[in-house]
Every structure is written in C-alpha cells, then in structure tokens.
C-alpha atoms as a PDB file:
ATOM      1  CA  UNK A   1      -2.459   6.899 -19.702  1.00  0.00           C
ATOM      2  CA  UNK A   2      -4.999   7.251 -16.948  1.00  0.00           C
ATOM      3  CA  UNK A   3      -4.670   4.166 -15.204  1.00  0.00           C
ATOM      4  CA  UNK A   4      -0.902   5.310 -15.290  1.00  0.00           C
ATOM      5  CA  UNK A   5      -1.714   8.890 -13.583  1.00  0.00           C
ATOM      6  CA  UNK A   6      -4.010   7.397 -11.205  1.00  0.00           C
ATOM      7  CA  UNK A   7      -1.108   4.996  -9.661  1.00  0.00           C
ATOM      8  CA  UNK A   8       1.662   7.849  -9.729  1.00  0.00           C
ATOM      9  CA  UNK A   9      -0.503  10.015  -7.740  1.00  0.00           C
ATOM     10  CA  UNK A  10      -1.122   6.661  -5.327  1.00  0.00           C
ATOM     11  CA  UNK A  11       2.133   6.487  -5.110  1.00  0.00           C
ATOM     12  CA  UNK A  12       3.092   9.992  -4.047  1.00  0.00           C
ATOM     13  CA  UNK A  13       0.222   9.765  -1.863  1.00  0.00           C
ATOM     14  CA  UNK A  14       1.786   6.252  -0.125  1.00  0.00           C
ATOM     15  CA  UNK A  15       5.198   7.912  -0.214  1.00  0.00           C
ATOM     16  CA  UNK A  16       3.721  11.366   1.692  1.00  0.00           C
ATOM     17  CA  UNK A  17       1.876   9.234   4.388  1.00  0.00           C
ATOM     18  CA  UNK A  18       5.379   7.214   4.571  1.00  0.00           C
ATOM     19  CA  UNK A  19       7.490  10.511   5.474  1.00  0.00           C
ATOM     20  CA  UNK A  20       4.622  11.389   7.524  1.00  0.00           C
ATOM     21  CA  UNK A  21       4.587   8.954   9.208  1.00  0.00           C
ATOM     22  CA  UNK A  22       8.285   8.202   9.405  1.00  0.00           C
ATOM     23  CA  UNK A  23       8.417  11.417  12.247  1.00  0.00           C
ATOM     24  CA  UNK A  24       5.385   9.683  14.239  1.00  0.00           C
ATOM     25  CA  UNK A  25       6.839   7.219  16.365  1.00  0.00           C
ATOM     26  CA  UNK A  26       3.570   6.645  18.462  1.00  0.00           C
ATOM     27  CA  UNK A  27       3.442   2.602  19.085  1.00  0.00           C
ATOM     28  CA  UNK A  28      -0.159   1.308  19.373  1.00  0.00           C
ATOM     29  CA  UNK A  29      -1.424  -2.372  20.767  1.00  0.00           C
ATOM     30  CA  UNK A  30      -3.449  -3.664  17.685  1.00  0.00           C
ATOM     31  CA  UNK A  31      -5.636  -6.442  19.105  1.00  0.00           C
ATOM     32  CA  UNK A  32      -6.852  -8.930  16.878  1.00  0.00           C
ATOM     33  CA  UNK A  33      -8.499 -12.765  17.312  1.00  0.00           C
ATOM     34  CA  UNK A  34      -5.753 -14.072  18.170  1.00  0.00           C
ATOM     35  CA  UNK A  35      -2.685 -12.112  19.502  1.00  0.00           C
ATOM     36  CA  UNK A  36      -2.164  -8.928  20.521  1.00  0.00           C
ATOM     37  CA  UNK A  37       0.774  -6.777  19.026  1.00  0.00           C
ATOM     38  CA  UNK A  38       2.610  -3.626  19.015  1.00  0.00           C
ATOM     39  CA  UNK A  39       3.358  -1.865  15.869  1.00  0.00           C
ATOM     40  CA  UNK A  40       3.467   2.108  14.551  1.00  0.00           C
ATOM     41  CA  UNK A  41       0.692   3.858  14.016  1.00  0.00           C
ATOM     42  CA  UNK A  42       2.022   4.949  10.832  1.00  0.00           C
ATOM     43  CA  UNK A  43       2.656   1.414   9.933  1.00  0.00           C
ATOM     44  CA  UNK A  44      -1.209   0.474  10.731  1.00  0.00           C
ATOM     45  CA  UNK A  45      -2.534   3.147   8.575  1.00  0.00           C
ATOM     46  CA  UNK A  46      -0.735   1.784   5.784  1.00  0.00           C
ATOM     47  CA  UNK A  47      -1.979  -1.688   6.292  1.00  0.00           C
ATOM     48  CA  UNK A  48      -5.171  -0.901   6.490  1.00  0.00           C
ATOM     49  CA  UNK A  49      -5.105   1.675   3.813  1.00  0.00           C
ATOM     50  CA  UNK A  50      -3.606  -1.069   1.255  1.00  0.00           C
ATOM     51  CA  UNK A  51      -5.366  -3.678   2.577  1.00  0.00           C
ATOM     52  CA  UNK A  52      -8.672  -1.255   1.942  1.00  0.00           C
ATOM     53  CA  UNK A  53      -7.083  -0.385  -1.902  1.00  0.00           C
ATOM     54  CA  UNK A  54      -6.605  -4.534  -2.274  1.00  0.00           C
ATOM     55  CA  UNK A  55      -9.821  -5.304  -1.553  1.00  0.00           C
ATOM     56  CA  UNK A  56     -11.784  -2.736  -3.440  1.00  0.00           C
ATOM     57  CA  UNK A  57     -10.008  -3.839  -6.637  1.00  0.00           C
ATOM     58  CA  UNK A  58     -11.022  -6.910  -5.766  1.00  0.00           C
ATOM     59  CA  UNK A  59     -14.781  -6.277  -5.757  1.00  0.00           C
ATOM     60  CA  UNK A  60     -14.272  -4.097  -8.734  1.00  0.00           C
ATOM     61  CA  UNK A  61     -12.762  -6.977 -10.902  1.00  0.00           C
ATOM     62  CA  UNK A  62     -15.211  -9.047  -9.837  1.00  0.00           C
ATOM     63  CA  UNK A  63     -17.908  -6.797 -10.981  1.00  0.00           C
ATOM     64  CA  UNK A  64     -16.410  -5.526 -14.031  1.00  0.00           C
ATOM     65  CA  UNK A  65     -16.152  -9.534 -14.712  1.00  0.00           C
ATOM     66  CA  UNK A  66     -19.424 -10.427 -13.970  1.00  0.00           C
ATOM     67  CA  UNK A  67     -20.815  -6.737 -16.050  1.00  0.00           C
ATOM     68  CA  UNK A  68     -18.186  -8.408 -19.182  1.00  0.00           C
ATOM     69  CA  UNK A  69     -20.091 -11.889 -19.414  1.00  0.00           C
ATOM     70  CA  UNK A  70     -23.561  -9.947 -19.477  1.00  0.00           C
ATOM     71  CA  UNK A  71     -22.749  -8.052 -21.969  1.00  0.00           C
ATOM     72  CA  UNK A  72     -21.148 -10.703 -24.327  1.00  0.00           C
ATOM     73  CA  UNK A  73     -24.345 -12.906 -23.441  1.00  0.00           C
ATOM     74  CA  UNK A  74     -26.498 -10.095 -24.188  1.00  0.00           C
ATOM     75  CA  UNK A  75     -24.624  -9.980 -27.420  1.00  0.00           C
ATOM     76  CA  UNK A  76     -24.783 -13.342 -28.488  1.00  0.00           C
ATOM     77  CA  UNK A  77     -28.680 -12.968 -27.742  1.00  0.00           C
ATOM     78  CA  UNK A  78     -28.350  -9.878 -30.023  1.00  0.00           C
ATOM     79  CA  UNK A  79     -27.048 -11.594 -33.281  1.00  0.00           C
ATOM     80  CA  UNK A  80     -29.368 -14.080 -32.889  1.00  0.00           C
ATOM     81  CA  UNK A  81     -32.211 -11.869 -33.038  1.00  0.00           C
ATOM     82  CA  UNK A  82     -30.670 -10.129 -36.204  1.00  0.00           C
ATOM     83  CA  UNK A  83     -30.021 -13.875 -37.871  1.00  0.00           C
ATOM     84  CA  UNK A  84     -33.950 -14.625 -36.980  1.00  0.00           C
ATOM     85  CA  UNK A  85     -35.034 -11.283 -38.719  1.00  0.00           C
ATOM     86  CA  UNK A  86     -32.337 -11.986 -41.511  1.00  0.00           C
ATOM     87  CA  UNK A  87     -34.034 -15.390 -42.263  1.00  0.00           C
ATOM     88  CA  UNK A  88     -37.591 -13.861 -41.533  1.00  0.00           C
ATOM     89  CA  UNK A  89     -37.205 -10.709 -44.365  1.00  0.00           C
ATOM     90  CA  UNK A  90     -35.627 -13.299 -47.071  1.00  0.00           C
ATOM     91  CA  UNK A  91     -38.446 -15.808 -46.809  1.00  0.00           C
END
C-alpha cells in the first residue's frame, strides 16, 4: 500500500511538471560529448528528473541486495552457532 501511494503521488507530481511545462515553450541548446541539440526546457527537466529517479533505484537495489546477502550470511553463521551450543549442552 505504500509503495502504491508513493508512485501515485510521483505520478501527479510528473503529470503537474508535464502541464507546467506544456505552457513553457522556452527551447534550450543541451550540449553534450558529442552533438549539440535543441529540445524544451520542460522536456530536459523531465529527463533529467527520471533519469535522476532511474538511477537512484538503481543504487538502492543494489544496496538493499548487497544488505539481503549479509543478512542471510549472518544467519547461516547464526544457526551454526546455535547447532555448536546444541551439541555442546547435550554432551
């Protein structure tokens, strides 16, 4: 249900810049390695803005993926310990 709120509000959010935007006709030169073109302003932001949203779920995943395996290796090491004390208190 959260995850569900917090991607309708992005989504009014994308869909307010959009009108927004839609009555800013400003055209900017975005210069980049290797060309050079001309594109909305309003059209920019949003590039930049998902690109931005894209690549901080990316680091996100990749943390919450690295944060999973610790924790199932720290629980492996955990039931271990409890099978060594098991086999320690019946001898």
């Amino acid at each position: 249900m959260r995850v569900f709120l917090l991607v309708f509000i992005l989504i009014i959010v994308m869909l307010i810049s959009a009108m927004l935007g839609a009555k800013n006709d400003q055209a900017v030169s975005f210069d980049y390695l290797l060309n050079v073109i001309e594109m909305r302003l309003s059209i920019l932001l949003m590039l930049f803005f998902a690109a931005g949203v894209l690549f901080s779920g990316l680091v996100f995943a990749l943390i919450w993926i690295k944060l999973k395996w610790h924790v199932g290796r720290l629980q492996k090491q955990q039931r271990k310990a409890e099978q060594q004390k098991s086999e320690l208190v019946s001898s």
